[in-house]
Protein backbone atom coordinates (compact mmCIF):
# COMPACT_ATOMS: atom_id res chain seq x y z
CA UNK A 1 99.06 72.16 111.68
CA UNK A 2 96.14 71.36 110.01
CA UNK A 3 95.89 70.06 106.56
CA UNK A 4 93.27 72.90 105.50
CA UNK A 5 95.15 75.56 107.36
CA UNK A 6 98.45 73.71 105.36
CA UNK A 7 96.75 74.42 102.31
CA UNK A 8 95.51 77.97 102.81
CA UNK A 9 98.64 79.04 103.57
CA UNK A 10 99.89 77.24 100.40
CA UNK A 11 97.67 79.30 98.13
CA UNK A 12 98.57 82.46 100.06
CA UNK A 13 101.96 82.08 99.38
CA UNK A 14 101.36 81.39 95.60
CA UNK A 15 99.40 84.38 95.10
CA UNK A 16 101.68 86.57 97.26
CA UNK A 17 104.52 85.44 95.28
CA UNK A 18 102.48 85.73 92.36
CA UNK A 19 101.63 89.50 93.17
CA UNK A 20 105.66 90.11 94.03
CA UNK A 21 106.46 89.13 90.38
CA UNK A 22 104.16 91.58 88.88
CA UNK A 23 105.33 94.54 91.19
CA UNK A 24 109.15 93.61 89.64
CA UNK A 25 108.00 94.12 86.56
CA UNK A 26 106.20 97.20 87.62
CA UNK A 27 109.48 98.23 89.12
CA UNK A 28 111.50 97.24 86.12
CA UNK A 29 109.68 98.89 83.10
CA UNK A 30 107.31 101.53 85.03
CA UNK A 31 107.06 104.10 82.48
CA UNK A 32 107.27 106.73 85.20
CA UNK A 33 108.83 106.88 88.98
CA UNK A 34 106.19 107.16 90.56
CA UNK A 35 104.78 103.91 88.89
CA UNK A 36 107.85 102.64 90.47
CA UNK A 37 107.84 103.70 94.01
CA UNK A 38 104.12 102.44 93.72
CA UNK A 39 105.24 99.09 93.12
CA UNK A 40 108.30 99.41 95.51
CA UNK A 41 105.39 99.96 98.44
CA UNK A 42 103.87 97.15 97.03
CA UNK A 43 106.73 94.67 97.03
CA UNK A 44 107.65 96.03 100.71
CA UNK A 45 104.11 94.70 102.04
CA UNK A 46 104.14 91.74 99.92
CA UNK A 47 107.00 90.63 101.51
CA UNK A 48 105.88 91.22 104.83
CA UNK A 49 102.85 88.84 104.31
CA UNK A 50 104.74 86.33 102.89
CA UNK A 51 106.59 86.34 106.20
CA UNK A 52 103.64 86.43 107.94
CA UNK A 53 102.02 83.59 106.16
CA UNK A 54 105.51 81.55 106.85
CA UNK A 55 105.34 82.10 110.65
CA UNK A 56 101.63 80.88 110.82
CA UNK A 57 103.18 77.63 108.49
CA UNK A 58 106.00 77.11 110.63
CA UNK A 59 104.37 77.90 113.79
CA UNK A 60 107.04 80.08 115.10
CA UNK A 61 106.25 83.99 115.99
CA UNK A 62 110.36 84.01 115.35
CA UNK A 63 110.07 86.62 112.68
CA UNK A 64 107.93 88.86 113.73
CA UNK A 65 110.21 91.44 115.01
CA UNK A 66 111.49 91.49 111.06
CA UNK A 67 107.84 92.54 110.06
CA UNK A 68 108.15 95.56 112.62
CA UNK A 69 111.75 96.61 110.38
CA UNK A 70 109.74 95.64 107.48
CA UNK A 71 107.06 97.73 107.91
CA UNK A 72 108.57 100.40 109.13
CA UNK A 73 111.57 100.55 106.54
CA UNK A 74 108.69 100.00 103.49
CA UNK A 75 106.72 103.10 105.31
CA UNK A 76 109.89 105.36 105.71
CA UNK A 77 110.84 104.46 102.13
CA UNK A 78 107.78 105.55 100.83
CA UNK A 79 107.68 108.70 102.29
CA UNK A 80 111.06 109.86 101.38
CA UNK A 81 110.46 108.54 97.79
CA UNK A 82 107.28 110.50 97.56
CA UNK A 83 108.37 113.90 99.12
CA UNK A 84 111.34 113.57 96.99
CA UNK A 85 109.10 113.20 93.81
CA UNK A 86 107.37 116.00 94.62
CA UNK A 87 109.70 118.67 95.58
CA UNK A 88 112.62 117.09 93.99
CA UNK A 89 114.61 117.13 97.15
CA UNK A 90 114.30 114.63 100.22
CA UNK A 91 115.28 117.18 103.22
């Protein structure tokens, strides 16, 4: 790899993690739940870039089938948190 590319991905990972720490406190003192399942879809994709940024580091396309879960455990938590907030019931 690259030194530049080395670095980018250095400052990627700073500001994801950056971003994750702010959506934990989001989660932690939202004043309202939907503040929190907000930052709950936020902290789902951050963590999918930061795995993404880690495979382009490591040069390995390893983890990529854990973005797929990821992604698609963030999206069905989202939707269930959000029809639940709404009608107050998830089914």
């Amino acid at each position: 790899m690259s030194p530049f590319l080395s670095l980018i991905a250095t400052v990627c990972l700073t500001a994801l993690l950056a971003t994750a720490a702010a959506c934990l406190y989001r989660m932690a003192l939202g004043p309202k739940a939907a503040d929190r399942a907000v930052a709950f879809d936020a902290l789902a994709n951050v963590f999918i870039g930061i795995i993404c940024v880690l495979c382009i580091r490591w040069d390995s396309a390893l983890y990529f089938d854990a973005v797929w879960i990821l992604t698609l455990v963030g999206f069905l938590g989202s939707a269930s948190i959000a029809r639940y907030l709404e009608r107050g019931r998830v089914f």
